[in-house]
N, C-alpha and C. Protein backbone atom coordinates (compact mmCIF):
# COMPACT_ATOMS: atom_id res chain seq x y z
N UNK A 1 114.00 111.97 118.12
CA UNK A 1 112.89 111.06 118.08
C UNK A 1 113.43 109.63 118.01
N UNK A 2 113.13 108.54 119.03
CA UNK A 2 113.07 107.61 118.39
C UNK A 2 112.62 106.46 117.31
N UNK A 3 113.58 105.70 117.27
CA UNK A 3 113.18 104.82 115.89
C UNK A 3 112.63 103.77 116.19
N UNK A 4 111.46 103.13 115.57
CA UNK A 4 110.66 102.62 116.20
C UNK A 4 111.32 100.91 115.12
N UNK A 5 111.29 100.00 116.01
CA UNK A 5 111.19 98.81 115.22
C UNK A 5 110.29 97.88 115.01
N UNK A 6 110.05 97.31 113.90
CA UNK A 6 108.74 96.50 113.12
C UNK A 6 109.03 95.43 114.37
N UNK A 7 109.64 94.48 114.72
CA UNK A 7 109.21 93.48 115.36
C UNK A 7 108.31 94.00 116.65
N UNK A 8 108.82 94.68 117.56
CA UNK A 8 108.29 95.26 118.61
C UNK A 8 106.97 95.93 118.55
N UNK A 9 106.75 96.97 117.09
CA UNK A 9 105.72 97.58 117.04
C UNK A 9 104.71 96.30 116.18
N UNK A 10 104.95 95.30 116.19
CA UNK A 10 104.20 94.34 115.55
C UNK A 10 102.71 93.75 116.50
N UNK A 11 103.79 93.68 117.92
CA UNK A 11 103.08 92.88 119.15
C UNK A 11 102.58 93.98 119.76
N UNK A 12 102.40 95.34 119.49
CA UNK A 12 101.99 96.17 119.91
C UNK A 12 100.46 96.21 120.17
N UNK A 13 100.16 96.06 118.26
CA UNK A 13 98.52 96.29 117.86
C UNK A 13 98.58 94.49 118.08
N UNK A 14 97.51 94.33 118.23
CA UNK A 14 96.44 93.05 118.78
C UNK A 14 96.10 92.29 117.54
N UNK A 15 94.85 93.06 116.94
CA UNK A 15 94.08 92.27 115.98
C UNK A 15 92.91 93.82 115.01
N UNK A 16 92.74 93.70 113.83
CA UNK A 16 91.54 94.79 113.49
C UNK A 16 90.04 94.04 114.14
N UNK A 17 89.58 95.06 114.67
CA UNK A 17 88.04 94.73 114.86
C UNK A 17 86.85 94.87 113.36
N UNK A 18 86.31 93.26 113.43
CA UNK A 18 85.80 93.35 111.94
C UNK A 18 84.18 92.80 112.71
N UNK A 19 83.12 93.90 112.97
CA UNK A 19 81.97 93.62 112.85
C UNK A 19 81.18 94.34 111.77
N UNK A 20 80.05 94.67 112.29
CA UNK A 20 79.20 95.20 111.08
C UNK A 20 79.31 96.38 111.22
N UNK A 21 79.27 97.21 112.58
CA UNK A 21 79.20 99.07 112.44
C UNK A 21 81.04 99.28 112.31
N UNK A 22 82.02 98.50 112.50
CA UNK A 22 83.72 98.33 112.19
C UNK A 22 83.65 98.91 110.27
N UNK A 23 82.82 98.26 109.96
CA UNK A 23 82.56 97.71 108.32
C UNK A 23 81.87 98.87 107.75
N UNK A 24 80.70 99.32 108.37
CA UNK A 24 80.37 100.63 108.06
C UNK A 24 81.28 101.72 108.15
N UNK A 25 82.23 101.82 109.32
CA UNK A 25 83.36 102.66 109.87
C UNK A 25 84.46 102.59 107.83
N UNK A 26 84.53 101.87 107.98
CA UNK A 26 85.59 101.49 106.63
C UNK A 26 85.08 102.47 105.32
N UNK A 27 84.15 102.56 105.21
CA UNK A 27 83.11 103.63 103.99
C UNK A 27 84.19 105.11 104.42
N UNK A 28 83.96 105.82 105.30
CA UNK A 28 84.60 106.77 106.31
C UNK A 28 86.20 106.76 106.48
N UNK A 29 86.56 105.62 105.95
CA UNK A 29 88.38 105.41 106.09
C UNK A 29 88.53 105.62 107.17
N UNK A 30 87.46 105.03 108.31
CA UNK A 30 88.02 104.73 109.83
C UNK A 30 88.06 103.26 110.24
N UNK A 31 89.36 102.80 110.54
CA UNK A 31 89.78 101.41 110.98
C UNK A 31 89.52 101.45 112.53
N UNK A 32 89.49 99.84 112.95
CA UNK A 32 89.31 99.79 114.00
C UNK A 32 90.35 99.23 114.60
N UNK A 33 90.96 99.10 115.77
CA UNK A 33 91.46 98.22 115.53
C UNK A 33 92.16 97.94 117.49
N UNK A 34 92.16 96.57 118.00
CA UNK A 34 92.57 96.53 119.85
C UNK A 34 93.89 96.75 119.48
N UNK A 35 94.17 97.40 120.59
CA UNK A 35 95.47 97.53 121.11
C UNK A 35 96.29 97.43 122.68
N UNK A 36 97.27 97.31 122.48
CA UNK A 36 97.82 97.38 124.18
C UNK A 36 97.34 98.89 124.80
N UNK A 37 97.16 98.14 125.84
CA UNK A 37 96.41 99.47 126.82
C UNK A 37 97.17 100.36 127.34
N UNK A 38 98.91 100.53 127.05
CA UNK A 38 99.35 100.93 127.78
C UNK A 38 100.34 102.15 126.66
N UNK A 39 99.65 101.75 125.59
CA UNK A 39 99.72 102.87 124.44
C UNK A 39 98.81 104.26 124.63
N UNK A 40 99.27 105.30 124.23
CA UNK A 40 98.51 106.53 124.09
C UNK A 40 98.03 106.99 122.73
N UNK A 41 97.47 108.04 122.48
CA UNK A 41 97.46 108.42 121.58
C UNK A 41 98.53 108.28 120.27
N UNK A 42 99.33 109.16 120.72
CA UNK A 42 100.73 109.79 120.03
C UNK A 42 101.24 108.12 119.93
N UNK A 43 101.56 107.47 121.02
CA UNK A 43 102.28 106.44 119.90
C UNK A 43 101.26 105.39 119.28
N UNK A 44 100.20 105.12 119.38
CA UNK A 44 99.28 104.73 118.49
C UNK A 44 99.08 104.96 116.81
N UNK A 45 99.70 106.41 116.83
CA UNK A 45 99.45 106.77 115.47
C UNK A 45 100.56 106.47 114.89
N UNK A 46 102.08 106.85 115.71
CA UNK A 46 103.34 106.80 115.12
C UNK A 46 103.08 105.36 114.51
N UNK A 47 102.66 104.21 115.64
CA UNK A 47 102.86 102.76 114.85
C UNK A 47 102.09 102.16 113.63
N UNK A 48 101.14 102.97 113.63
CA UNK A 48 99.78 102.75 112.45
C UNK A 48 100.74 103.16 111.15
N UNK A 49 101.16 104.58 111.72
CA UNK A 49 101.96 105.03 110.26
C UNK A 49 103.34 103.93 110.00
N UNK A 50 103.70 104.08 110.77
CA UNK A 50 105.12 103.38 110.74
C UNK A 50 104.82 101.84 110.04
N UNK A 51 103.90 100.76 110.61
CA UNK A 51 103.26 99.71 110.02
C UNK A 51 102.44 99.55 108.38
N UNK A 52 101.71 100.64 108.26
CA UNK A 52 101.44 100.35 107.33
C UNK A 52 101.29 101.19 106.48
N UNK A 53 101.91 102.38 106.61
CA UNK A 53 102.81 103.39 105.58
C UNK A 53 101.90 104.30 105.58
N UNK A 54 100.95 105.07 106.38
CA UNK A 54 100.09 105.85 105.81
C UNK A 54 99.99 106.84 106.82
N UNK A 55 98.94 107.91 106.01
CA UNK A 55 99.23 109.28 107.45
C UNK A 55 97.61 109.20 107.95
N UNK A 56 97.82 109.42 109.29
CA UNK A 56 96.66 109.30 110.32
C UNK A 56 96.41 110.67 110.77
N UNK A 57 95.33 111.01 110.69
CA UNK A 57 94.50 112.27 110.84
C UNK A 57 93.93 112.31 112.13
N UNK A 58 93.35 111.61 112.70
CA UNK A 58 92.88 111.37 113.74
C UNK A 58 92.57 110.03 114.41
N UNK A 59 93.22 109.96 116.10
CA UNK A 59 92.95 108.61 116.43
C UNK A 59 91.75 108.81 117.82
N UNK A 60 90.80 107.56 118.12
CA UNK A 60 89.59 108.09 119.05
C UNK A 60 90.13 106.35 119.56
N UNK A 61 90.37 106.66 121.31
CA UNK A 61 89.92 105.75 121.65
C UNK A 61 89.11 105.47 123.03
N UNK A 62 89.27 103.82 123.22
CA UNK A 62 88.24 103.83 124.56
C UNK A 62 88.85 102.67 125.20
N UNK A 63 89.22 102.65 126.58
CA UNK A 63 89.50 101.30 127.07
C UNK A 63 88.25 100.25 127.21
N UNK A 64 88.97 99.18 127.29
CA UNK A 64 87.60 98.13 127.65
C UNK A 64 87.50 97.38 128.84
N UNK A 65 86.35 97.43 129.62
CA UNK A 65 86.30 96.95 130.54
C UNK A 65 86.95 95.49 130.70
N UNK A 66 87.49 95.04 132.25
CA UNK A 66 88.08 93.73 132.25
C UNK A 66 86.65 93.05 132.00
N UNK A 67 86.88 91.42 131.67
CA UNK A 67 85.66 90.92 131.88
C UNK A 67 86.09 89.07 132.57
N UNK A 68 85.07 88.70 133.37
CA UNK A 68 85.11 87.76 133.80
C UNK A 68 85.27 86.32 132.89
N UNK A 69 86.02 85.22 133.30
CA UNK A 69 85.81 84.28 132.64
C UNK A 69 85.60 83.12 133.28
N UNK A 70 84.81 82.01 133.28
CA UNK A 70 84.92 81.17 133.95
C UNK A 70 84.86 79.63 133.14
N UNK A 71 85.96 78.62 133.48
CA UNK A 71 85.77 77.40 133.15
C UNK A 71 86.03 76.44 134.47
N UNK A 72 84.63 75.85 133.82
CA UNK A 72 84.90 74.69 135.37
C UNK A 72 84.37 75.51 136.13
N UNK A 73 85.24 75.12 137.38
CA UNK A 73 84.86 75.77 138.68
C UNK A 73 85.81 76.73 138.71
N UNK A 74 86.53 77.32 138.08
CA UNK A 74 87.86 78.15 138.46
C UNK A 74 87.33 79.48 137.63
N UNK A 75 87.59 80.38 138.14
CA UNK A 75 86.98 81.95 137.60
C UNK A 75 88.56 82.62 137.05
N UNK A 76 88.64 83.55 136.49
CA UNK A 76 89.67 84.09 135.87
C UNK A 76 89.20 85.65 135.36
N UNK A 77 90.35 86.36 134.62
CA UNK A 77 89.81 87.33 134.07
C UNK A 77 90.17 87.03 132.76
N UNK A 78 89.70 87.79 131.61
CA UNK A 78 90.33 88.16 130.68
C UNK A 78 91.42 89.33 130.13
N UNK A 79 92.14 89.12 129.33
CA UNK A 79 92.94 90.30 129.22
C UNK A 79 92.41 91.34 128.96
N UNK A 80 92.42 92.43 129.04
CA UNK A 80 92.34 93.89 128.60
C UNK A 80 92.94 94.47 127.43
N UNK A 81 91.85 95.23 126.92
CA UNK A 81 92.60 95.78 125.79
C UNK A 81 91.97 97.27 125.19
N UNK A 82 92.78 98.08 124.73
CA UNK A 82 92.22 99.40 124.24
C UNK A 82 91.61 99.06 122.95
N UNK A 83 90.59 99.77 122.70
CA UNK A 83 89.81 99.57 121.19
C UNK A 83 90.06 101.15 120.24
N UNK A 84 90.68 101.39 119.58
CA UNK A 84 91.00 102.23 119.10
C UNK A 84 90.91 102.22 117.25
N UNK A 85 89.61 103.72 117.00
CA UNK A 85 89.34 103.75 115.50
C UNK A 85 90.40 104.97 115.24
N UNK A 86 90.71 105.05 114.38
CA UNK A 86 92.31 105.35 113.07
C UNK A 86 91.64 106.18 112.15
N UNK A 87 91.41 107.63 112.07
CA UNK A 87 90.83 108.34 110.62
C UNK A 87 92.57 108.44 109.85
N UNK A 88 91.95 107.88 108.60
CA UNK A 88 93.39 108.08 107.54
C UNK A 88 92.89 109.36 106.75
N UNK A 89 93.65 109.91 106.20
CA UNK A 89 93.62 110.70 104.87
C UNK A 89 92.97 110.23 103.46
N UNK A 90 92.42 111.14 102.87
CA UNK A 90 91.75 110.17 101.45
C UNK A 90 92.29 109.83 100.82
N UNK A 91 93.41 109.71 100.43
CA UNK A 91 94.45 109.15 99.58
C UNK A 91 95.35 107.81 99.93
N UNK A 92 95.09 107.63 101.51
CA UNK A 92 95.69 106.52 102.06
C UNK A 92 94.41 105.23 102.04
N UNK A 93 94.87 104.24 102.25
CA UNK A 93 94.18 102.64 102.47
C UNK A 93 94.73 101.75 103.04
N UNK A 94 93.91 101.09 104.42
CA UNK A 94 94.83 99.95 104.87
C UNK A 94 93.88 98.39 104.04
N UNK A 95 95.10 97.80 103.67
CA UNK A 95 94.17 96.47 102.93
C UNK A 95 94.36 95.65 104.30
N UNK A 96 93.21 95.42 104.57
CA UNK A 96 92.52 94.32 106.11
C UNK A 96 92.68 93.11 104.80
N UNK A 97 92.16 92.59 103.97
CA UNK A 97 91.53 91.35 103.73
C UNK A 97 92.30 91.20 102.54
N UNK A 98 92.88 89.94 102.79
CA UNK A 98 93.57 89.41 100.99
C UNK A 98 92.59 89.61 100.46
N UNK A 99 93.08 89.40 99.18
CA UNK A 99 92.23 89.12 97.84
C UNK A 99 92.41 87.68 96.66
N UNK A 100 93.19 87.77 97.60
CA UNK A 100 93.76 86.35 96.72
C UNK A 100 93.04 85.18 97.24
């Protein structure tokens, strides 16, 4: 197996998705969270665990459509990205939000 390294698996995951049904998801110990699209399953979970120390039970995801952008007169796309929710174990917790 390879060994996975923190800098690399850093730029991997994107950002957590924090809306209101994300927030309900959290009650459930399911995170949300974008990722590179060019991740699968299997290493999705390895990096969740590997990042933030915990065991993952199940991962569900969905790609997201490209979407248009336009400024000015010049059209563009936006990047793409997989949206992927994380079931942990009940004994595990990812802390999203300081407290300090």
């Amino acid at each position: 197996m390879a060994r996975i390294k923190f800098s690399s698996s850093i730029d991997l995951i994107k950002y957590p998705v924090t809306t209101i049904k994300t927030n309900l998801l959290l009650e459930n110990n399911q995170y949300t969270f974008l990722v590179d699209p060019k991740l699968n399953k299997g290493s999705i979970k390895k990096v969740i665990e590997f990042l933030f120390d915990v065991s993952v039970i199940k991962v569900n995801s969905c790609n997201l459509p490209k979407k248009k952008r336009r400024v000015g007169q010049f059209t563009g796309v936006r990047p793409r990205y997989k949206k992927v929710i994380v079931k942990l174990a009940k004994d595990n917790k990812i802390d999203l939000f300081s407290t300090n």
